[in-house]
PDB file of N, CA and C in Angstrom:
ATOM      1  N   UNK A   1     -14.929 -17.873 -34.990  1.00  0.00           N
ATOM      2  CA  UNK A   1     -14.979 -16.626 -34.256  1.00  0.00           C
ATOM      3  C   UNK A   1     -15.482 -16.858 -32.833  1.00  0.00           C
ATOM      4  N   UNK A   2     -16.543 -17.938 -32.930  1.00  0.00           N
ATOM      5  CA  UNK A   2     -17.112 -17.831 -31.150  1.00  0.00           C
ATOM      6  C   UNK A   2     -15.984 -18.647 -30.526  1.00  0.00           C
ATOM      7  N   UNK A   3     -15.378 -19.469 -30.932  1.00  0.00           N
ATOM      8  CA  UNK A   3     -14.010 -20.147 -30.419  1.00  0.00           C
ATOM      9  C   UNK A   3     -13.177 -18.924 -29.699  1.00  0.00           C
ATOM     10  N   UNK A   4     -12.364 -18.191 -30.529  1.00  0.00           N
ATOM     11  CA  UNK A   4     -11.885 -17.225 -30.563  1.00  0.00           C
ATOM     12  C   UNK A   4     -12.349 -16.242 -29.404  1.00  0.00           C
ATOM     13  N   UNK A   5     -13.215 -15.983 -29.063  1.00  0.00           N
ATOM     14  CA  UNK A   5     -14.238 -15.304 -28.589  1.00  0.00           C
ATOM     15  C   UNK A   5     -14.227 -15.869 -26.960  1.00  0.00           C
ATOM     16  N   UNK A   6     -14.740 -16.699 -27.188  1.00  0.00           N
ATOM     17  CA  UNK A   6     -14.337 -18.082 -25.805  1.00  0.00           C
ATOM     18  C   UNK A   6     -12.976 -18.387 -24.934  1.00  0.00           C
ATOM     19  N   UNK A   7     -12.016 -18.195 -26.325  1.00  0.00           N
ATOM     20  CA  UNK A   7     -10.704 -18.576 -25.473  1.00  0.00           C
ATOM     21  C   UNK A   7     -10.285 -16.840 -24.671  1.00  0.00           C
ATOM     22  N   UNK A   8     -10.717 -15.880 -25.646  1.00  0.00           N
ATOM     23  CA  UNK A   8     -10.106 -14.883 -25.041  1.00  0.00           C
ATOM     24  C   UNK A   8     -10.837 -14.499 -23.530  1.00  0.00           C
ATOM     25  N   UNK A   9     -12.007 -14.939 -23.518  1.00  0.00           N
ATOM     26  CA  UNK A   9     -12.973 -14.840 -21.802  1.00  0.00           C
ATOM     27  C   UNK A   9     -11.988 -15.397 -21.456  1.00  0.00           C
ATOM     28  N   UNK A  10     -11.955 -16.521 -21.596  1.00  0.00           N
ATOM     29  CA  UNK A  10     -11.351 -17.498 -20.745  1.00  0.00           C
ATOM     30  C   UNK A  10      -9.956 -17.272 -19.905  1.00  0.00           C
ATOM     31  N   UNK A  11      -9.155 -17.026 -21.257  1.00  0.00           N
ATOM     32  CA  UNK A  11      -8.079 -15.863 -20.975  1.00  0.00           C
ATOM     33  C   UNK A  11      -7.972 -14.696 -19.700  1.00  0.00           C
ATOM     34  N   UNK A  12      -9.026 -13.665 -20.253  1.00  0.00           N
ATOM     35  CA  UNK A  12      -9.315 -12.718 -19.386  1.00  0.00           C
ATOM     36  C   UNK A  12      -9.679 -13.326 -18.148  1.00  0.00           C
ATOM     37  N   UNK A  13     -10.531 -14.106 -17.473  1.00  0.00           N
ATOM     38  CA  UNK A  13     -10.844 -14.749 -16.447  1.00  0.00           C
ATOM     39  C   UNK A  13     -10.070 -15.296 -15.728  1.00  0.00           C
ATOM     40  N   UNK A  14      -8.687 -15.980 -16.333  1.00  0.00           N
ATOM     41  CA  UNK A  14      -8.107 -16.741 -15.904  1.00  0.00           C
ATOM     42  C   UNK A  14      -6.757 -15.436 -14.925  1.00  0.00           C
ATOM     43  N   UNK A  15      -6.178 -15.036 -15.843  1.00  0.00           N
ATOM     44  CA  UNK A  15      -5.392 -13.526 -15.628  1.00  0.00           C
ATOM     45  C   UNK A  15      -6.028 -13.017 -14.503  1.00  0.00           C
ATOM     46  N   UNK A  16      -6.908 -12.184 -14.568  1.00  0.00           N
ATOM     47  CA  UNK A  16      -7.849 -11.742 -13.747  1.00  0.00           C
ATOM     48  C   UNK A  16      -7.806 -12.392 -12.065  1.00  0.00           C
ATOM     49  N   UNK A  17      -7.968 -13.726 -12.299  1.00  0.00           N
ATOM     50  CA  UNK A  17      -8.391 -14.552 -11.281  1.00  0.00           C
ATOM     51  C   UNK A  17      -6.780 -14.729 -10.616  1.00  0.00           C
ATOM     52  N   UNK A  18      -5.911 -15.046 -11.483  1.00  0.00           N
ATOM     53  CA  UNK A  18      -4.530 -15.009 -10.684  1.00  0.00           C
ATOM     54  C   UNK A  18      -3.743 -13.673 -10.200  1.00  0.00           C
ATOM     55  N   UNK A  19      -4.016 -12.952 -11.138  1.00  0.00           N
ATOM     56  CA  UNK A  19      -3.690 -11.345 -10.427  1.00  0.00           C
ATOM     57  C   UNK A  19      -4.361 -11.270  -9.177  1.00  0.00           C
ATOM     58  N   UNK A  20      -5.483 -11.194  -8.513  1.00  0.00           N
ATOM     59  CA  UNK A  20      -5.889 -10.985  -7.614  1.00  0.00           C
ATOM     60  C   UNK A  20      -5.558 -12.119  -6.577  1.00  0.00           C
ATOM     61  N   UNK A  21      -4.732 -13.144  -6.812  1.00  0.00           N
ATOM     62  CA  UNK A  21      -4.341 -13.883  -5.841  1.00  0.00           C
ATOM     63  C   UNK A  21      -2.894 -13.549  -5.480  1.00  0.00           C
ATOM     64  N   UNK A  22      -2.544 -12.644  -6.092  1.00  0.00           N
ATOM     65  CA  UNK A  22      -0.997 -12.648  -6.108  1.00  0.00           C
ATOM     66  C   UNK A  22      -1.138 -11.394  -4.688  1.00  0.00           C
ATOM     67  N   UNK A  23       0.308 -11.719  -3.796  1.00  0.00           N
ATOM     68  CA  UNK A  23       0.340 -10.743  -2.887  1.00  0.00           C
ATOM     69  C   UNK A  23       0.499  -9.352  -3.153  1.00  0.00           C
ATOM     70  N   UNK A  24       0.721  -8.376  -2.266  1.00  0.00           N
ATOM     71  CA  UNK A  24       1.563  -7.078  -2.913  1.00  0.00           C
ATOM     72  C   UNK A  24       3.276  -7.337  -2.513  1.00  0.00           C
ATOM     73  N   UNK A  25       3.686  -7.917  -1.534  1.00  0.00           N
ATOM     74  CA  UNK A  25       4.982  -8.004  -1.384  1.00  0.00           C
ATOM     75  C   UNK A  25       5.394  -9.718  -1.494  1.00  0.00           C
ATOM     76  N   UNK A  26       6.725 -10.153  -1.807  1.00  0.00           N
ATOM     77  CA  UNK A  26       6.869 -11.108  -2.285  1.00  0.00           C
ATOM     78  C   UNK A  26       7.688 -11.659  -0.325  1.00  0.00           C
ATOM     79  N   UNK A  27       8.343 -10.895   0.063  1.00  0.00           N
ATOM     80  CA  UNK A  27       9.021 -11.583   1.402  1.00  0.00           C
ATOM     81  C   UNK A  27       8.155 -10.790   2.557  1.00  0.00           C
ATOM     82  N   UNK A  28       8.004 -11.786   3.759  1.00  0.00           N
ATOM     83  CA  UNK A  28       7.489 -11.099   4.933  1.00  0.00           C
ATOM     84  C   UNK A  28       8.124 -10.022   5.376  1.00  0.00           C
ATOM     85  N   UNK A  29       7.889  -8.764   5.770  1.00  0.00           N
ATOM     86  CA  UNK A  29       8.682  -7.720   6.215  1.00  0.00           C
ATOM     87  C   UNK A  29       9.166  -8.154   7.820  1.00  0.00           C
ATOM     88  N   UNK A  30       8.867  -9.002   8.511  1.00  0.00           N
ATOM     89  CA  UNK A  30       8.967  -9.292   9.505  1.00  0.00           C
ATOM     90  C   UNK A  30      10.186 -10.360   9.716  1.00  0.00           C
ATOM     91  N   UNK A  31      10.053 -11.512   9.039  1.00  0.00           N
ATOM     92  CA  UNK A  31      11.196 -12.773   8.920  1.00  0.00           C
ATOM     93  C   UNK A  31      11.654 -12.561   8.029  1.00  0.00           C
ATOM     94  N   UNK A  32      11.216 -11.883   6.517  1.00  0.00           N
ATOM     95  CA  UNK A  32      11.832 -11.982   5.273  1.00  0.00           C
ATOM     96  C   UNK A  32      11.742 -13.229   4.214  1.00  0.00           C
ATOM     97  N   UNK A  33      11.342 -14.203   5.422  1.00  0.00           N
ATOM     98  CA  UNK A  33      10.365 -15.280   4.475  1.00  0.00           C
ATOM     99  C   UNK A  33       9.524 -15.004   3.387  1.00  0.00           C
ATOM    100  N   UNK A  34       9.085 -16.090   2.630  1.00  0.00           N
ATOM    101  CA  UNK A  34       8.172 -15.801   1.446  1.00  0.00           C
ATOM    102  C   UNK A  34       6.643 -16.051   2.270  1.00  0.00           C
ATOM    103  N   UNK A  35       5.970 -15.374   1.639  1.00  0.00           N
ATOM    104  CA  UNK A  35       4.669 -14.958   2.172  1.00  0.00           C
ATOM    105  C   UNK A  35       3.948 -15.809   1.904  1.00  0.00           C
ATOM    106  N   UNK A  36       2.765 -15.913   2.885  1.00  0.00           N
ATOM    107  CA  UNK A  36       1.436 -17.366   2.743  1.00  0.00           C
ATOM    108  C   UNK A  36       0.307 -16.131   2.353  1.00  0.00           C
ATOM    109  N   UNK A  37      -0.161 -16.045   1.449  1.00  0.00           N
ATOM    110  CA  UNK A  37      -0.984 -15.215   0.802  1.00  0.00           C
ATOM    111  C   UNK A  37      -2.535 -15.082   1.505  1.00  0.00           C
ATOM    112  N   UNK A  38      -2.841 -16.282   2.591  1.00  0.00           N
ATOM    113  CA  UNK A  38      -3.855 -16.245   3.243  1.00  0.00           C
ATOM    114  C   UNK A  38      -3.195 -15.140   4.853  1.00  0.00           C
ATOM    115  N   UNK A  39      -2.382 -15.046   5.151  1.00  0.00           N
ATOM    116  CA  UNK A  39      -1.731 -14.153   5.992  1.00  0.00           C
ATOM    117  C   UNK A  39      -1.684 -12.470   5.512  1.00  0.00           C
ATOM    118  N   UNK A  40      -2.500 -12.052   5.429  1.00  0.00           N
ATOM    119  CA  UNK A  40      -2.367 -10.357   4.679  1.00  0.00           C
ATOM    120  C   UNK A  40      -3.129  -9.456   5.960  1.00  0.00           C
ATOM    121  N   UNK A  41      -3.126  -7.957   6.275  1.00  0.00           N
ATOM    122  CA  UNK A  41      -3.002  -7.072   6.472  1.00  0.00           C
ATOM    123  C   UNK A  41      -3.237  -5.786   5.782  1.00  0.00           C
ATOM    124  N   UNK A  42      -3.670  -5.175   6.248  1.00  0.00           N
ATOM    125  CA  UNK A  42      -3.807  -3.471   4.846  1.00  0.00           C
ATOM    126  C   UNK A  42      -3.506  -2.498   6.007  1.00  0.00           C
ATOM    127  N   UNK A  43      -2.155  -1.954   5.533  1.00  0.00           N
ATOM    128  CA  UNK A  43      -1.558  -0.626   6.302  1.00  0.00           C
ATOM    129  C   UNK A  43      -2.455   0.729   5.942  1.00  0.00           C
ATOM    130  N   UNK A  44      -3.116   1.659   6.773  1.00  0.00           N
ATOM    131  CA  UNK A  44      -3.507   2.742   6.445  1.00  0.00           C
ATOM    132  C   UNK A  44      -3.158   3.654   6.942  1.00  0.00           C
ATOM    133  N   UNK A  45      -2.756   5.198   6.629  1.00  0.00           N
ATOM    134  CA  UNK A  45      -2.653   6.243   7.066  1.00  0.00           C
ATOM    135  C   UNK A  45      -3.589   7.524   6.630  1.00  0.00           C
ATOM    136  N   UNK A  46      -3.897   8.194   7.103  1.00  0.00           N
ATOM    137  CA  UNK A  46      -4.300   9.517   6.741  1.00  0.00           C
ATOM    138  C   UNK A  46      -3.655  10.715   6.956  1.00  0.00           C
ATOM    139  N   UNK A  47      -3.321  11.474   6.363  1.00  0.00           N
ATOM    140  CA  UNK A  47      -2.728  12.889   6.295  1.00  0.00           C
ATOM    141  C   UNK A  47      -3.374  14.000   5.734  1.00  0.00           C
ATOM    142  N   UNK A  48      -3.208  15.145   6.289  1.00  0.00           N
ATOM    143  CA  UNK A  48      -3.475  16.579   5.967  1.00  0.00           C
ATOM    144  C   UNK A  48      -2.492  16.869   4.512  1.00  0.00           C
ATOM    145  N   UNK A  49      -2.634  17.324   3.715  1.00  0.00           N
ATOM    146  CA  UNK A  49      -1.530  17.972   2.713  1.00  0.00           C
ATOM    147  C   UNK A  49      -1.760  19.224   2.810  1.00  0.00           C
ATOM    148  N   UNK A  50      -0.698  19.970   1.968  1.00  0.00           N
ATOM    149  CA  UNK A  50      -1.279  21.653   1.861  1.00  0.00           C
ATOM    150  C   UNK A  50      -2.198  22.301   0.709  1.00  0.00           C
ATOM    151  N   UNK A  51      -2.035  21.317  -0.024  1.00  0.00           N
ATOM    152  CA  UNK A  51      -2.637  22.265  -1.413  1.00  0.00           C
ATOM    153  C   UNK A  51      -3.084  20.381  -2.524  1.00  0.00           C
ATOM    154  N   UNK A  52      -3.673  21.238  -3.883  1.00  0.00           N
ATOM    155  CA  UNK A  52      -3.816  20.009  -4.533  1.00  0.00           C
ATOM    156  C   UNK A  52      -2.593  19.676  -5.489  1.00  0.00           C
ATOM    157  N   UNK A  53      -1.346  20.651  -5.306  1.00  0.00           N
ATOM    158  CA  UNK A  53      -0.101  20.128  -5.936  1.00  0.00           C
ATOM    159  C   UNK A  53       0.506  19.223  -5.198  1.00  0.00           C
ATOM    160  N   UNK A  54       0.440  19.086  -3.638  1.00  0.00           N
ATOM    161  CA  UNK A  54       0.873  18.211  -3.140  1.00  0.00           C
ATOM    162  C   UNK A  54       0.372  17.076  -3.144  1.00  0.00           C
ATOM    163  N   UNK A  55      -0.991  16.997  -3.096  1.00  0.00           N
ATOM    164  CA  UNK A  55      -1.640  15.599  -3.261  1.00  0.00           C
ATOM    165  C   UNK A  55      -1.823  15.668  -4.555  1.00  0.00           C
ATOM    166  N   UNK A  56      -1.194  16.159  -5.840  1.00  0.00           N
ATOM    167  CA  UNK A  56      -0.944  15.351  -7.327  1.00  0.00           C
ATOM    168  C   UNK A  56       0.550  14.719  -7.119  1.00  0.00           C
ATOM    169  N   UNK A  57       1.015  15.314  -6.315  1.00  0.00           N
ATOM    170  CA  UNK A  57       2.615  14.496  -6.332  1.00  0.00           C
ATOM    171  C   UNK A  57       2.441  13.381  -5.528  1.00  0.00           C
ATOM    172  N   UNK A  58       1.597  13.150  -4.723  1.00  0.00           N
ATOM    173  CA  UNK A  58       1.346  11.955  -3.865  1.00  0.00           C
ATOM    174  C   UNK A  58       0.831  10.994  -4.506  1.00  0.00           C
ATOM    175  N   UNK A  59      -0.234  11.556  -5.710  1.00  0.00           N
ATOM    176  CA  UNK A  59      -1.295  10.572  -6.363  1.00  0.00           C
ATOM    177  C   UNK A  59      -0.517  10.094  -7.001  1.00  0.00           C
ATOM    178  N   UNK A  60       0.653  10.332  -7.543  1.00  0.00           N
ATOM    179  CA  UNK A  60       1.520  10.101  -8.381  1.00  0.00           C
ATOM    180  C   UNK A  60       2.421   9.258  -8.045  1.00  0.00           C
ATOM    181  N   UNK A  61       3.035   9.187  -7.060  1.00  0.00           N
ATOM    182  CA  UNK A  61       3.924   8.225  -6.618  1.00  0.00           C
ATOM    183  C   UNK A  61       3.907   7.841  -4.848  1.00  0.00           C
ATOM    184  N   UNK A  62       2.973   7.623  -4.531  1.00  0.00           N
ATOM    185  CA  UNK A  62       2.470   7.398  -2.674  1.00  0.00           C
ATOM    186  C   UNK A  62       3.570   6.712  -2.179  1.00  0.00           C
ATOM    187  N   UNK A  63       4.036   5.434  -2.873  1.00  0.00           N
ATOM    188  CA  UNK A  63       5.207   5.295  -2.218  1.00  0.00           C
ATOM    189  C   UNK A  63       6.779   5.992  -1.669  1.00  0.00           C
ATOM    190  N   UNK A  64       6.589   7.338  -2.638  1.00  0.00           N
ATOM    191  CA  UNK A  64       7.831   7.853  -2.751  1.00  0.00           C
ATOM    192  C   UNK A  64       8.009   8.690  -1.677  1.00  0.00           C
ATOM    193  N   UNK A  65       6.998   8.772  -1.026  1.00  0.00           N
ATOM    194  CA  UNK A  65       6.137   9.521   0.053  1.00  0.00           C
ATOM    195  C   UNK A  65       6.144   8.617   1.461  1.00  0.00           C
ATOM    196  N   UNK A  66       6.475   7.640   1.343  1.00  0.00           N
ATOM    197  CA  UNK A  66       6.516   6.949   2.549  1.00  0.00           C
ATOM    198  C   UNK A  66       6.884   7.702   3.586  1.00  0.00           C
ATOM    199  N   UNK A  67       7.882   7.805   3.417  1.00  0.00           N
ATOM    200  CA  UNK A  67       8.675   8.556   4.847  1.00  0.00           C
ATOM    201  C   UNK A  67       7.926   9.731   5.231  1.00  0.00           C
ATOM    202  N   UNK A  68       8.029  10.633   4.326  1.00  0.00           N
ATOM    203  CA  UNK A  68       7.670  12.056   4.555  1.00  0.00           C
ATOM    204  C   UNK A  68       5.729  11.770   5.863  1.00  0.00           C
ATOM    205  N   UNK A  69       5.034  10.960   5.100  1.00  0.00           N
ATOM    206  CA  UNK A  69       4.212  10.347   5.355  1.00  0.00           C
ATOM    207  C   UNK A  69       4.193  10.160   7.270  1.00  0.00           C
ATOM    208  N   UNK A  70       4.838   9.215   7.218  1.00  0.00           N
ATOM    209  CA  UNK A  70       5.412   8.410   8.546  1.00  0.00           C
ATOM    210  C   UNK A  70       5.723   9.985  10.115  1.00  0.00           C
ATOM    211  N   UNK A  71       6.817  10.777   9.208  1.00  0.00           N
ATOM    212  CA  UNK A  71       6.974  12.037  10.029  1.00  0.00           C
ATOM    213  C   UNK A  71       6.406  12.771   9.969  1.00  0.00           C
ATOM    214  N   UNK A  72       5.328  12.676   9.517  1.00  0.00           N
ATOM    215  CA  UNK A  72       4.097  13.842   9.086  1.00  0.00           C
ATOM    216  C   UNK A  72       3.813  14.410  10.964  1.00  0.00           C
ATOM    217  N   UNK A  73       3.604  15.510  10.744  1.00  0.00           N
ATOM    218  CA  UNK A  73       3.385  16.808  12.108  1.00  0.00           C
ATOM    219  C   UNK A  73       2.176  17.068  11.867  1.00  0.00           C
ATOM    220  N   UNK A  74       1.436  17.408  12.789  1.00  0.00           N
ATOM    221  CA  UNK A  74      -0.560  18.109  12.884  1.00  0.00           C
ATOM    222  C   UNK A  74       0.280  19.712  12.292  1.00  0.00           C
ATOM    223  N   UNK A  75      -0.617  19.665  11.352  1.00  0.00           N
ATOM    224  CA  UNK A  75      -0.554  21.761  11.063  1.00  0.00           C
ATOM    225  C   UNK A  75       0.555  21.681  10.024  1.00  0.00           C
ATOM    226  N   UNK A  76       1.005  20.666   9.467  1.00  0.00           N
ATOM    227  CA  UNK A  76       2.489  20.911   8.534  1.00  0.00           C
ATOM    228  C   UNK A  76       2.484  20.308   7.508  1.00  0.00           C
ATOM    229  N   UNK A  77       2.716  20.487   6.101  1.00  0.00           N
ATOM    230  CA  UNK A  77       2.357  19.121   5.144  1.00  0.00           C
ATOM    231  C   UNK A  77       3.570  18.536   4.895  1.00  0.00           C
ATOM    232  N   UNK A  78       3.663  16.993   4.860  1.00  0.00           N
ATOM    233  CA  UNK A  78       4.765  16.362   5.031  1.00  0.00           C
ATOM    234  C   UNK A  78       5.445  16.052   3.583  1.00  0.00           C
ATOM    235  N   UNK A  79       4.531  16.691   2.290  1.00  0.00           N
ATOM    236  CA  UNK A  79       5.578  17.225   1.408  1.00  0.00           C
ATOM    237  C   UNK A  79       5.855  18.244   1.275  1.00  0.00           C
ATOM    238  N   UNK A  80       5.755  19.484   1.499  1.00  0.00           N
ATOM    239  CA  UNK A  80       6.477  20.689   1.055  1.00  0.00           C
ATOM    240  C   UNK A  80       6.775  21.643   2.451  1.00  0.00           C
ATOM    241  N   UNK A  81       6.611  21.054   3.163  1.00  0.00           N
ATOM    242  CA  UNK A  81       7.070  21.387   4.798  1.00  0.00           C
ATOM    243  C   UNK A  81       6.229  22.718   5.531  1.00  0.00           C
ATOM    244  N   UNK A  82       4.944  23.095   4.185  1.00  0.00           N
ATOM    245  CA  UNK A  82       4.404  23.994   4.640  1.00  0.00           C
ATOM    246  C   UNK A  82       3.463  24.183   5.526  1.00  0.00           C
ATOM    247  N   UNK A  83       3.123  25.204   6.066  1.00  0.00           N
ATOM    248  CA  UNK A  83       1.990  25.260   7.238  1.00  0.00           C
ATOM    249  C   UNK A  83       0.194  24.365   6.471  1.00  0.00           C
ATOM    250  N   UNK A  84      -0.358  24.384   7.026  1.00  0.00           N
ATOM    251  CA  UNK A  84      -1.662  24.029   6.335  1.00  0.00           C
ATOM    252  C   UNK A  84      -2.517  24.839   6.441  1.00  0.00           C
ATOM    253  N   UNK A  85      -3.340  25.312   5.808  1.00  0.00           N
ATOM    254  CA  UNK A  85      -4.407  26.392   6.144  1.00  0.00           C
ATOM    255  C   UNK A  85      -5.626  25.479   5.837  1.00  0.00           C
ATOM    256  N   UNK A  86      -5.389  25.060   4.346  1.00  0.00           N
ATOM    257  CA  UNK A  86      -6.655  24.362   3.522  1.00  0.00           C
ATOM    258  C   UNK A  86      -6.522  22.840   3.521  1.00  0.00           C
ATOM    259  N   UNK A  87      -6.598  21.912   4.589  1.00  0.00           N
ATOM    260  CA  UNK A  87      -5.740  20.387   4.339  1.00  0.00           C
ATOM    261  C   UNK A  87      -6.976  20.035   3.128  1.00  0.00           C
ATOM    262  N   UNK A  88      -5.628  19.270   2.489  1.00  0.00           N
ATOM    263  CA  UNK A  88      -6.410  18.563   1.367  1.00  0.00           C
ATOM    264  C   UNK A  88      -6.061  17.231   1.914  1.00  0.00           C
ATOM    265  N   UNK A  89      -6.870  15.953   2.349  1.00  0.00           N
ATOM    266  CA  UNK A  89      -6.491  14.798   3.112  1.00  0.00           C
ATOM    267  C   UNK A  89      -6.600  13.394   2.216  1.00  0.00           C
ATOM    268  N   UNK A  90      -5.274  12.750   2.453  1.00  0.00           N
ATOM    269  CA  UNK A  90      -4.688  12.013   1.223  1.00  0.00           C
ATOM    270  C   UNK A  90      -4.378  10.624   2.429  1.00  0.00           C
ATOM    271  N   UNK A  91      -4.676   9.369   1.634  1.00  0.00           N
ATOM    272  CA  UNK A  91      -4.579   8.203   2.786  1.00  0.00           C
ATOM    273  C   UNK A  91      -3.206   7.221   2.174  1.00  0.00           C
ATOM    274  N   UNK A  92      -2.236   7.057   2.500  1.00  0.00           N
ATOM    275  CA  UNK A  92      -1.140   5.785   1.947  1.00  0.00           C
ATOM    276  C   UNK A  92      -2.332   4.598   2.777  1.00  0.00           C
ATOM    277  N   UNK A  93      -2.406   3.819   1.839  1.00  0.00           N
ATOM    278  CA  UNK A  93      -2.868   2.607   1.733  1.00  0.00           C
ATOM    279  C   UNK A  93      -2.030   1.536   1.717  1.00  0.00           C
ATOM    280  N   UNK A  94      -1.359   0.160   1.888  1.00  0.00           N
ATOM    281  CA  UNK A  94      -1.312  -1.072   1.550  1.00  0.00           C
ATOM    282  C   UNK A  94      -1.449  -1.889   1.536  1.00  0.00           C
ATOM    283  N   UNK A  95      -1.542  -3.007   1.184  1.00  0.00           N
ATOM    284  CA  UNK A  95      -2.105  -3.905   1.284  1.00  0.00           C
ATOM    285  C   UNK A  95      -0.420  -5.404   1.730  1.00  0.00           C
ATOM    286  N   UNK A  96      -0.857  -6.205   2.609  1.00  0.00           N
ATOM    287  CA  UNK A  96       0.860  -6.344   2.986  1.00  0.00           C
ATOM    288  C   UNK A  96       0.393  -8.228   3.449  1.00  0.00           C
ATOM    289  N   UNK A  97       1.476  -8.922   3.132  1.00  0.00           N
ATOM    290  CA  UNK A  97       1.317  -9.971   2.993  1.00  0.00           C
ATOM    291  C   UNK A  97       2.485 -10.390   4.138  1.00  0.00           C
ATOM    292  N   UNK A  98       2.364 -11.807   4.582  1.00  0.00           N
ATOM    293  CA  UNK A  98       3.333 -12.447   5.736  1.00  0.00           C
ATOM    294  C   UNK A  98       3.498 -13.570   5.961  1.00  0.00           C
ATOM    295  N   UNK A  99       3.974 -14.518   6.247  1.00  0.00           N
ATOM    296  CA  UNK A  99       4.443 -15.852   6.322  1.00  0.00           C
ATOM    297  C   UNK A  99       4.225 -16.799   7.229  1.00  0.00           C
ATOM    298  N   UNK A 100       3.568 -15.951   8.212  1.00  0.00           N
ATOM    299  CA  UNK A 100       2.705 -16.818   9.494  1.00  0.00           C
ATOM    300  C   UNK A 100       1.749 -15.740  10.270  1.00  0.00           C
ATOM    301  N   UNK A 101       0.704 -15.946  10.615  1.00  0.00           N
ATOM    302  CA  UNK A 101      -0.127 -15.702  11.357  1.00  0.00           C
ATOM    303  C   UNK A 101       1.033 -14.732  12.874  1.00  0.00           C
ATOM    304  N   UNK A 102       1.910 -15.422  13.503  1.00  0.00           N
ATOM    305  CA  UNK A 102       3.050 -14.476  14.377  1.00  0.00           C
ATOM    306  C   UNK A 102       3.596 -13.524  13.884  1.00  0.00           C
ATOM    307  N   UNK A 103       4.189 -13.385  12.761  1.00  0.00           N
ATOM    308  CA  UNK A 103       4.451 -12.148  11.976  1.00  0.00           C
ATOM    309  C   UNK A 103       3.497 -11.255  11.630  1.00  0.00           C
ATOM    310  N   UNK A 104       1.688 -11.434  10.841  1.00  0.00           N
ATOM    311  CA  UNK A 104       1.519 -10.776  10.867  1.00  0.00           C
ATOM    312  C   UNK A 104       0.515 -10.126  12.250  1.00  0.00           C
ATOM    313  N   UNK A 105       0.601 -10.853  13.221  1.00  0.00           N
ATOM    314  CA  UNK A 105       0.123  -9.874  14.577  1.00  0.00           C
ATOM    315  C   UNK A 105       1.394  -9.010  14.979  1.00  0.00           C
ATOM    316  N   UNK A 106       2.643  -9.426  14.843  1.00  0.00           N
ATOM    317  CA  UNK A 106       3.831  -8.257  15.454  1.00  0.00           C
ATOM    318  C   UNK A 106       3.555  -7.204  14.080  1.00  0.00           C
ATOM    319  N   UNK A 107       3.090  -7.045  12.874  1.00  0.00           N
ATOM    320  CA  UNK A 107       3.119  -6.307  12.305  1.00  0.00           C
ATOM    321  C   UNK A 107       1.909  -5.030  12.886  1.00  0.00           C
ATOM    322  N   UNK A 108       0.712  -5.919  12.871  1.00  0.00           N
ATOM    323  CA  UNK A 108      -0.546  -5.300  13.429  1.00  0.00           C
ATOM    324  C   UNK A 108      -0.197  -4.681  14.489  1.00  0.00           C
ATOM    325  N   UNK A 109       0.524  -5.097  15.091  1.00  0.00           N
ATOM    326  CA  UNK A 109       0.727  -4.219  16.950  1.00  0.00           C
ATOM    327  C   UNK A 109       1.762  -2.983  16.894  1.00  0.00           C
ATOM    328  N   UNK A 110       1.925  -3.258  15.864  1.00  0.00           N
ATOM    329  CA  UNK A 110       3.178  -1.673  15.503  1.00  0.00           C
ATOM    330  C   UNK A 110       3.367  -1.675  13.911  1.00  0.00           C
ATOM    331  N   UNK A 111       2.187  -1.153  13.261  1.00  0.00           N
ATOM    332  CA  UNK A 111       2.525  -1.259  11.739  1.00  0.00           C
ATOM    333  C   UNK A 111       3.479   0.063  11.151  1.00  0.00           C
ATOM    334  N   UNK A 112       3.663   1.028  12.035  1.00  0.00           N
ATOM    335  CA  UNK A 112       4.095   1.982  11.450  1.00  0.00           C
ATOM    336  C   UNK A 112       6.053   2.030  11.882  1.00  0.00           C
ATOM    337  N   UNK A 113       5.968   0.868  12.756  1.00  0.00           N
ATOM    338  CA  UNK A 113       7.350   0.163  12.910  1.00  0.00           C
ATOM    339  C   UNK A 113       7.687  -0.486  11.456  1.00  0.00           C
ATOM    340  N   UNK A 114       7.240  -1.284  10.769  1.00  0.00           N
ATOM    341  CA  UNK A 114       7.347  -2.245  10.240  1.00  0.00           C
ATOM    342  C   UNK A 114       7.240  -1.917   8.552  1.00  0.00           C
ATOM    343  N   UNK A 115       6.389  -1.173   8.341  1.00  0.00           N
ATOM    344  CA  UNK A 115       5.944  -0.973   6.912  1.00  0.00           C
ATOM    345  C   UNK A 115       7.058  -0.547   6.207  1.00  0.00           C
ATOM    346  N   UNK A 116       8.062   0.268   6.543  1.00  0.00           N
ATOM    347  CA  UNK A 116       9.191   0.463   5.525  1.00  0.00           C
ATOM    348  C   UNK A 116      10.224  -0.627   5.310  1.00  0.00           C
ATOM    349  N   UNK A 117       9.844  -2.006   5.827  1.00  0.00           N
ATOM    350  CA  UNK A 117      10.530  -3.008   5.620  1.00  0.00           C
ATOM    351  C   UNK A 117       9.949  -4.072   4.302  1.00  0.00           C
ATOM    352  N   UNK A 118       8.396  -3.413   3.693  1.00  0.00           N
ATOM    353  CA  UNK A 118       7.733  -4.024   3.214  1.00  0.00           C
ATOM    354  C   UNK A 118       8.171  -3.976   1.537  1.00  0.00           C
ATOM    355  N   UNK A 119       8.452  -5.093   0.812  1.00  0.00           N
ATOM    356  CA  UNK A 119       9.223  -4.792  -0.536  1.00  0.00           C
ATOM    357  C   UNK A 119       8.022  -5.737  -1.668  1.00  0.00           C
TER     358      UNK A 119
END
C-alpha cells in the first residue's frame, strides 16, 4: 500500500510539474513557428458588461468573446450591445507563448493587433 501510495505522489507530481510547463498556444502568433516556452507574455483586457447574465456567458466561454471584447465601446456592453448603467467588470486574460524574444516584443507593442492570431 505505501508503494502504491508513493507511485501515485509521484504520479501526481510528475503531471502536475509538466502541465505547468506546457504553453497555452502551440505556434507563435507572430511567425507561426513552434514556441520556446521561456518566450511567454499574458494578454489582458478589462471590460464593463451590462448585467451578471452577461458576465455568466463570458465566464463561460471568454474566448468566444474575443472579438466582441476587442470592439468593446465606453457606455456599451460588448455582449448584448446594451447601454450600461450597472458595469459588472470582467478581464479576458491570456497567457501567450512565442518563438523568439523578436516576436514576442512585436506582440507586446501591439497585443491587441496580434491576439486573434493566437491558437
Amino acid at each position: 500500500m505505501k508503494h502504491l501510495l508513493a507511485l501515485v505522489a509521484a504520479f501526481t507530481f510528475i503531471t502536475g510539474f509538466a502541465s505547468a510547463a506546457e504553453t497555452a498556444n502551440k505556434s507563435c502568433p507572430i511567425s507561426g513557428k513552434p514556441v520556446d516556452a521561456a518566450q511567454k507574455s499574458t494578454f489582458s483586457k478589462t471590460v464593463a458588461l451590462c448585467c451578471n447574465k452577461c458576465k455568466a456567458q463570458f465566464d463561460a466561454s471568454p474566448k468566444a468573446y474575443l472579438s466582441n471584447i476587442l470592439a468593446a465601446h465606453s457606455g456599451q456592453c460588448p455582449l448584448s450591445k446594451k447601454s450600461i448603467s450597472s458595469p459588472v467588470n470582467v478581464t479576458y486574460k491570456r497567457e501567450v507563448s512565442f518563438c523568439c524574444a523578436d516576436c514576442k516584443a512585436e506582440f507586446d507593442a501591439a497585443p491587441e493587433k496580434h491576439i486573434k492570431n493566437v491558437r
